[in-house]
C-alpha atoms as a PDB file:
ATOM      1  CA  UNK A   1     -18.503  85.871  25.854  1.00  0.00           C
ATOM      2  CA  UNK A   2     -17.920  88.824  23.415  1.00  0.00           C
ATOM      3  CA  UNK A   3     -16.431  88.957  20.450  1.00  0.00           C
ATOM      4  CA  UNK A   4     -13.564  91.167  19.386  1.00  0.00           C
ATOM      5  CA  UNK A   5     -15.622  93.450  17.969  1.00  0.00           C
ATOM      6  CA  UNK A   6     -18.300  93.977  20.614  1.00  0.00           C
ATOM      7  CA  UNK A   7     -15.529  94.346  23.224  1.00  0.00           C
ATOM      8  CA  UNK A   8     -13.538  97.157  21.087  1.00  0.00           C
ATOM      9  CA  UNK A   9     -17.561  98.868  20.729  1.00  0.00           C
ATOM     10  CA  UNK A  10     -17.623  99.310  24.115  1.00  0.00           C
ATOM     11  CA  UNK A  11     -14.116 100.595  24.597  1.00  0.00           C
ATOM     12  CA  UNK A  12     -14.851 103.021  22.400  1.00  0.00           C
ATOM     13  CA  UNK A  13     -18.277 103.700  23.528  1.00  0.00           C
ATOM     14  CA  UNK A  14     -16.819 104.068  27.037  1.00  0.00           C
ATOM     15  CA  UNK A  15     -14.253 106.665  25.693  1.00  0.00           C
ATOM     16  CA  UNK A  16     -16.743 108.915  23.659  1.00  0.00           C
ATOM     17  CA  UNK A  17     -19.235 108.681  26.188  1.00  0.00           C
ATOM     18  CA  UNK A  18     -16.930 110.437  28.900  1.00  0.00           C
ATOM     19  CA  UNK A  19     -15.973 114.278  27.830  1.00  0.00           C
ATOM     20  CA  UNK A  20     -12.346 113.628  30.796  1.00  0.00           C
ATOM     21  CA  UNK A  21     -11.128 111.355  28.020  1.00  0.00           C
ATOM     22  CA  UNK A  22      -9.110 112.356  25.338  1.00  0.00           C
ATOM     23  CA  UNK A  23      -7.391 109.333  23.720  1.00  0.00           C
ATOM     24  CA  UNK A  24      -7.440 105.407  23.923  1.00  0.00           C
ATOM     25  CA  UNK A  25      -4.649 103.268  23.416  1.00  0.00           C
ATOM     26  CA  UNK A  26      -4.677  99.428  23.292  1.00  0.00           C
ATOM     27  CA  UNK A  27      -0.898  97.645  24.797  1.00  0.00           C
ATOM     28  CA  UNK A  28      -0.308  94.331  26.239  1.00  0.00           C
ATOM     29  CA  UNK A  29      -0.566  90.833  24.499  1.00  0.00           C
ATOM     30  CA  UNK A  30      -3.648  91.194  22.398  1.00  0.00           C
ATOM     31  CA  UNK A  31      -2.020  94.927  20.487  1.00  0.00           C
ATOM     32  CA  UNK A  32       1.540  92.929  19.788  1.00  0.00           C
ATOM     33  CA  UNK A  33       1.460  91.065  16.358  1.00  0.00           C
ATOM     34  CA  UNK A  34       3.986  88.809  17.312  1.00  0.00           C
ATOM     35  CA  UNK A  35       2.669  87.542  20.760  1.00  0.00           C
ATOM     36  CA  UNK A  36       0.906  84.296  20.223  1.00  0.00           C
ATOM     37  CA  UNK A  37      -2.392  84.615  20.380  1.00  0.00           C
ATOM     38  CA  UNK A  38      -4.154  82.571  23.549  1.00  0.00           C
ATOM     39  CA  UNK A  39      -7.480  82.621  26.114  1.00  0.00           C
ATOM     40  CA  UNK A  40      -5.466  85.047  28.361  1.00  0.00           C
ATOM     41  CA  UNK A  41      -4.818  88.024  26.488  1.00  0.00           C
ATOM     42  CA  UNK A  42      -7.457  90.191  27.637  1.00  0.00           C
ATOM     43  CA  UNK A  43      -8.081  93.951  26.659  1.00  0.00           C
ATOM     44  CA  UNK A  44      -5.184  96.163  28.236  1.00  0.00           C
ATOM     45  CA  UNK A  45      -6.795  99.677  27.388  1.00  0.00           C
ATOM     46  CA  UNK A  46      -5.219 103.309  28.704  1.00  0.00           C
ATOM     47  CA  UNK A  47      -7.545 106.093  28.864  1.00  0.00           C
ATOM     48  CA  UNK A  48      -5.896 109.378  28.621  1.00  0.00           C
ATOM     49  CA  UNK A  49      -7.941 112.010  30.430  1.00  0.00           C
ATOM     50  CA  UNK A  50      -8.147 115.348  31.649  1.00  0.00           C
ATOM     51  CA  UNK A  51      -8.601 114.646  35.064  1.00  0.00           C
ATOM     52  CA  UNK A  52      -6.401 111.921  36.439  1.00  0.00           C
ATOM     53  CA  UNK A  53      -7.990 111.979  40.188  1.00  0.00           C
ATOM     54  CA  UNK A  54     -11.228 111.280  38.926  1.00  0.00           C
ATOM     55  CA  UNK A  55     -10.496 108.157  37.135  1.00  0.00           C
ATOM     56  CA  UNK A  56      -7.836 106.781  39.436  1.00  0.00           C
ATOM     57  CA  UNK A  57      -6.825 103.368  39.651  1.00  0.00           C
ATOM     58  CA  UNK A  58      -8.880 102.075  42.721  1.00  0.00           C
ATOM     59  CA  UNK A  59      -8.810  98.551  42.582  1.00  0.00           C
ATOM     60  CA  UNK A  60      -5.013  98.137  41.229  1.00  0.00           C
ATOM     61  CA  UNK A  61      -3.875  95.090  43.478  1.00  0.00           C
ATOM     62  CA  UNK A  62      -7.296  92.932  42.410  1.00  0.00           C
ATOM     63  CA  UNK A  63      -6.160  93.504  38.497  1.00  0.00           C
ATOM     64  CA  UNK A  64      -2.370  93.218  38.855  1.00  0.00           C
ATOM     65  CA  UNK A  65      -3.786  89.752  40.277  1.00  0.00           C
ATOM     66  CA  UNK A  66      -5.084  88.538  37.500  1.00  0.00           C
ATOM     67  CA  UNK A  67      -1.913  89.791  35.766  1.00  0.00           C
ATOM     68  CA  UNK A  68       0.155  87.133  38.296  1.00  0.00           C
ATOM     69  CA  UNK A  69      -2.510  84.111  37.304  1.00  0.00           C
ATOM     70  CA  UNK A  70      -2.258  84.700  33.703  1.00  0.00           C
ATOM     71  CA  UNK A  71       1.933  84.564  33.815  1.00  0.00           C
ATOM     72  CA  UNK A  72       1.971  81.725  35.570  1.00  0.00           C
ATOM     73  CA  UNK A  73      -0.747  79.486  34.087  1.00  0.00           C
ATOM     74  CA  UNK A  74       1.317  80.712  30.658  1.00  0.00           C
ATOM     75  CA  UNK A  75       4.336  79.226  32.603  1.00  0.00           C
ATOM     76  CA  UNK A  76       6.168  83.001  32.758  1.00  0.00           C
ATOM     77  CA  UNK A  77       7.453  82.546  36.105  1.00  0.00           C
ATOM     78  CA  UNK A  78       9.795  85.710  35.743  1.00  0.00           C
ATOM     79  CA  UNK A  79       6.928  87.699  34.906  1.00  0.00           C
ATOM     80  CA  UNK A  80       4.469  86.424  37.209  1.00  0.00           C
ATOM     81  CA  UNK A  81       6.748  86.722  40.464  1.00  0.00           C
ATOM     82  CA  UNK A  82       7.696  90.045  39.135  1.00  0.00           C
ATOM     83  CA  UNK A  83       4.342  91.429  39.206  1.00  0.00           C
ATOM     84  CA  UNK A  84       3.665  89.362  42.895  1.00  0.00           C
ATOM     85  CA  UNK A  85       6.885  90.511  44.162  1.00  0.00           C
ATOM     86  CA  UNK A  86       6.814  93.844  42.668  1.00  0.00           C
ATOM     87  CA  UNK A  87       3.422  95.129  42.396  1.00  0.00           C
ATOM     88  CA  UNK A  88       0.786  93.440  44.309  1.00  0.00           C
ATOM     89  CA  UNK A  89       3.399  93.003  47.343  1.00  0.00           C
ATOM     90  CA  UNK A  90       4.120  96.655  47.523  1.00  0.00           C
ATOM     91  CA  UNK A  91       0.211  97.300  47.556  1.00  0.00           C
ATOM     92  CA  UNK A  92      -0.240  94.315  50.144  1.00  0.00           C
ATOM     93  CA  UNK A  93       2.447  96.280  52.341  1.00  0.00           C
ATOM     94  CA  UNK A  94       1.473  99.673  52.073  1.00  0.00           C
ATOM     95  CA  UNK A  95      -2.066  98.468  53.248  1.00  0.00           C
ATOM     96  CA  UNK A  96      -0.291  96.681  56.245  1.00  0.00           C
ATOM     97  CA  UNK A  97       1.472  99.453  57.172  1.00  0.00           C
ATOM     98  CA  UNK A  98      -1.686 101.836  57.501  1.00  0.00           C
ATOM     99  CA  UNK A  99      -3.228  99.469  59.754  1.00  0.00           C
ATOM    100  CA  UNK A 100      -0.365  99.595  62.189  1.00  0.00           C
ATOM    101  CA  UNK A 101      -0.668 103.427  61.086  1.00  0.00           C
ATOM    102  CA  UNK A 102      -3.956 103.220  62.595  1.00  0.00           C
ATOM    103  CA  UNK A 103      -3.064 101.283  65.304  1.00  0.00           C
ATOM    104  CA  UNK A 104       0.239 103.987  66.679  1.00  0.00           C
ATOM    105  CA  UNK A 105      -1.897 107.103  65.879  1.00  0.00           C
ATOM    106  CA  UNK A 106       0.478 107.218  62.530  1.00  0.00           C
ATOM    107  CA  UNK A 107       3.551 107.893  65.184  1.00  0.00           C
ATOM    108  CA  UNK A 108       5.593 105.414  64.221  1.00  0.00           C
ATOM    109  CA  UNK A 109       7.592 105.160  61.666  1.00  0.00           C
ATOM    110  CA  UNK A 110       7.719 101.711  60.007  1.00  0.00           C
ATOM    111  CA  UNK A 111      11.663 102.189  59.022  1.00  0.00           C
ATOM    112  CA  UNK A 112      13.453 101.571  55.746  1.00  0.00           C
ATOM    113  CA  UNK A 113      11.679  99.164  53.558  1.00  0.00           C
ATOM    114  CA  UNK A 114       9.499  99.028  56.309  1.00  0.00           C
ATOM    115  CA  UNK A 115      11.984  96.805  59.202  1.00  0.00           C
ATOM    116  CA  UNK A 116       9.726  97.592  61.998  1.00  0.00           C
ATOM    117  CA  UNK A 117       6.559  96.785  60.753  1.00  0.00           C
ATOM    118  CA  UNK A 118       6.762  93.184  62.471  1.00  0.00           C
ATOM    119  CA  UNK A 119       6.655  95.000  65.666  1.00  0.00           C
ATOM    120  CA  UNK A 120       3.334  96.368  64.643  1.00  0.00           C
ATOM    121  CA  UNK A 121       1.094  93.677  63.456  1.00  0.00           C
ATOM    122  CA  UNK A 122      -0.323  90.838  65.169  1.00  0.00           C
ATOM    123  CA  UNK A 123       1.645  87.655  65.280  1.00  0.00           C
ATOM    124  CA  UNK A 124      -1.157  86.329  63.104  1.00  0.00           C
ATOM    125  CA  UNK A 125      -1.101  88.895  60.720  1.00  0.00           C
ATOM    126  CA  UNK A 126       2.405  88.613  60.639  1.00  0.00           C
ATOM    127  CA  UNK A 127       2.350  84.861  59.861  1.00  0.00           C
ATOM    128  CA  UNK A 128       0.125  85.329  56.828  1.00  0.00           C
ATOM    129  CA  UNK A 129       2.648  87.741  55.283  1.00  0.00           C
ATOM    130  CA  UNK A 130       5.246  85.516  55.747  1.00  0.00           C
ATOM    131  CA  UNK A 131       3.101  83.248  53.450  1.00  0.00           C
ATOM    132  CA  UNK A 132       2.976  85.565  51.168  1.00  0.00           C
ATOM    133  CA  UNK A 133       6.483  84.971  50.076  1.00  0.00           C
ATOM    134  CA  UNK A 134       6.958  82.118  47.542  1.00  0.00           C
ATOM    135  CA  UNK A 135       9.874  79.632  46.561  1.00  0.00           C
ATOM    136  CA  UNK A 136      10.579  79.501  43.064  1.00  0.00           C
ATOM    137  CA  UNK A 137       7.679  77.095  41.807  1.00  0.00           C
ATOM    138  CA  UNK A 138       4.659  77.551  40.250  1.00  0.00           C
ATOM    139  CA  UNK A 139       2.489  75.835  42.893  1.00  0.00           C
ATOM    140  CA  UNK A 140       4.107  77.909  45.449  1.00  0.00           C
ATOM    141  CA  UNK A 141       3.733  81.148  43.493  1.00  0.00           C
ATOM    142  CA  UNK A 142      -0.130  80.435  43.104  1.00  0.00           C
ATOM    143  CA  UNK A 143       0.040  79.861  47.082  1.00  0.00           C
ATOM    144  CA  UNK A 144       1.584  82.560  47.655  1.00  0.00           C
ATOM    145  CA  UNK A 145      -1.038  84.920  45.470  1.00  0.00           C
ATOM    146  CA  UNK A 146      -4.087  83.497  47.713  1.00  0.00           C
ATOM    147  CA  UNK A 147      -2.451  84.567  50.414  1.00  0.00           C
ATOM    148  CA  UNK A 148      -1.172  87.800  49.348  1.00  0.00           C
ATOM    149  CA  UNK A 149      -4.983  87.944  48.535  1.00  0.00           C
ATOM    150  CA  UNK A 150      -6.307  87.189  51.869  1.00  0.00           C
ATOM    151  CA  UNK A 151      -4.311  89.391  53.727  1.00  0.00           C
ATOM    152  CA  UNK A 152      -4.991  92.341  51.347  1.00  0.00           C
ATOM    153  CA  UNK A 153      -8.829  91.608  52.087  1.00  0.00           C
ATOM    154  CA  UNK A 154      -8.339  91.397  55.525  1.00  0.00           C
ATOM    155  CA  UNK A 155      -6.394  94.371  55.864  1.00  0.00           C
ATOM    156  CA  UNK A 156      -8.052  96.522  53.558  1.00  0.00           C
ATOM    157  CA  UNK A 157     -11.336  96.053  54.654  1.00  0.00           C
ATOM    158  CA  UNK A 158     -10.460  97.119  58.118  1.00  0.00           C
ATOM    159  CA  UNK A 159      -8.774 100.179  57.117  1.00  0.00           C
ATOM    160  CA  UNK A 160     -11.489 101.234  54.416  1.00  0.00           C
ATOM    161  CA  UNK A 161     -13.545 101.083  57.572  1.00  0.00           C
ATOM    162  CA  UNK A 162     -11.423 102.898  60.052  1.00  0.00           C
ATOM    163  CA  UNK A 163     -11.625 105.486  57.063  1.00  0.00           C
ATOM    164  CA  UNK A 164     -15.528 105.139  56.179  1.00  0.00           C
ATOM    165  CA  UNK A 165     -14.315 103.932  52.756  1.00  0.00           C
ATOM    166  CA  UNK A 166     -16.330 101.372  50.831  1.00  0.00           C
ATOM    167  CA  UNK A 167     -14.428  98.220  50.389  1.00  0.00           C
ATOM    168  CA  UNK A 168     -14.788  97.231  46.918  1.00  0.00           C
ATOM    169  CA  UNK A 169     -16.272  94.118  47.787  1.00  0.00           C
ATOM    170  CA  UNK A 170     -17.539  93.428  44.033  1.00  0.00           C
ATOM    171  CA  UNK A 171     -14.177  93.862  42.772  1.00  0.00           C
ATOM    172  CA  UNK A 172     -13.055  91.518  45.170  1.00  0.00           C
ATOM    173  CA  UNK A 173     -15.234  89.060  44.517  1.00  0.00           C
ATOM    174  CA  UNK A 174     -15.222  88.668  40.934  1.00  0.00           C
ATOM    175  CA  UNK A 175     -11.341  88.810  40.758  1.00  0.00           C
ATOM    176  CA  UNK A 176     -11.220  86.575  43.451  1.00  0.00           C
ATOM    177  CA  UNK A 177     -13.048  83.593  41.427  1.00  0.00           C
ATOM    178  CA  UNK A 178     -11.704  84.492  38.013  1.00  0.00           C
ATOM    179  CA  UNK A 179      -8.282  83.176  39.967  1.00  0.00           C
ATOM    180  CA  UNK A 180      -9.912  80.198  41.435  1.00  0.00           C
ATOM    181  CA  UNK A 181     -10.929  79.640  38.080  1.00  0.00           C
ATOM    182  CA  UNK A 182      -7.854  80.316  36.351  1.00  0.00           C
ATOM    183  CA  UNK A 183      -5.955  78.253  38.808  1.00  0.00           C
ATOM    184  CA  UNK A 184      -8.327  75.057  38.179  1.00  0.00           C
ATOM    185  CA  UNK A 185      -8.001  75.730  34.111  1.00  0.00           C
ATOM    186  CA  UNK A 186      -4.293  75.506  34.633  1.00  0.00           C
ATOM    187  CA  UNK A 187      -4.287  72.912  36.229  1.00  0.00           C
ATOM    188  CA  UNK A 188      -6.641  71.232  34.260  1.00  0.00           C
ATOM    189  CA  UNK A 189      -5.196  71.451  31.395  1.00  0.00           C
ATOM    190  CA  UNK A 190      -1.626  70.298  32.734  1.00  0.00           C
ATOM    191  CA  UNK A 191       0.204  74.012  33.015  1.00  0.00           C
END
């Protein structure tokens, strides 16, 4: 593992190396002086650049993930359901609703917060949303995460395809085990 110091090198290397970036800014756990410090606070870094479409965020529902494991194995249930419910949902949708895009010649219109978009998947499909959606404990949440995680993969792999976009199948991958592994520290260690 690196230390602080290699870690912040490499930001910073990163940053000078690439003439589209102008700034670097630090938030999240690890920048607040008061948050206790713990195994989860990873580097939250902001790139300010010149050209936003070059750097955009790709990958977004894989890292806003990890975002949902560390809450809850910290035993922030608000904050992890928040970013599930919020965040990685929203992505998990708007992926769904391309694929029945693809599948109506984009002719349909999904409705308000997206009512009709039942009638547009696969009863299958439409099952593993509905797993998506968690009660109110921790167990459940995590549940609810590998399934949100699933689908995604499913979904987005088709419609990268459809698209001739590479599915970012590294990504996946190595998000996709840091969970496992997050999950099995947690519960490991009793949280």
């Amino acid at each position: 593992m690196r230390t602080e110091q290699e870690m912040m090198g490499l930001i910073l290397g990163v940053a000078a190396a690439n003439e589209r970036v102008r700034a670097v800014v630090m938030n999240g756990s690890r920048a607040d002086p008061n948050a206790p410090r713990d195994i989860f606070q990873d580097y939250d870094i902001v790139y300010y650049v010149t050209d936003m479409a070059s750097l955009s965020e790709k990958h977004e529902f894989w890292w806003v993930a990890i975002y949902v494991a560390k809450g809850l194995c910290r035993r922030e249930i608000l904050y992890a359901k928040w970013r599930l419910d919020r965040i990685v949902r929203e992505m998990l949708l708007q992926m769904l609703e391309w694929e029945a895009g693809i599948a109506t010649d984009f002719l349909v219109s999904m409705g308000k917060c997206r009512k009709r978009l039942e009638a547009h998947l696969p009863e299958e499909q439409w099952q593993a949303l509905l797993l998506t959606y968690a009660d109110g404990s921790y167990e459940g949440t995590w549940n609810s995460l590998f399934a949100a995680c699933d689908l995604f993969r499913q979904t987005a792999k088709f419609v990268a395809s459809h698209f001739g976009y590479e599915y970012p199948g590294g990504d996946d991958q190595r998000v996709g085990k840091h969970l496992e592994w997050l999950r099995d520290l947690c519960a490991s260690s009793g949280v």
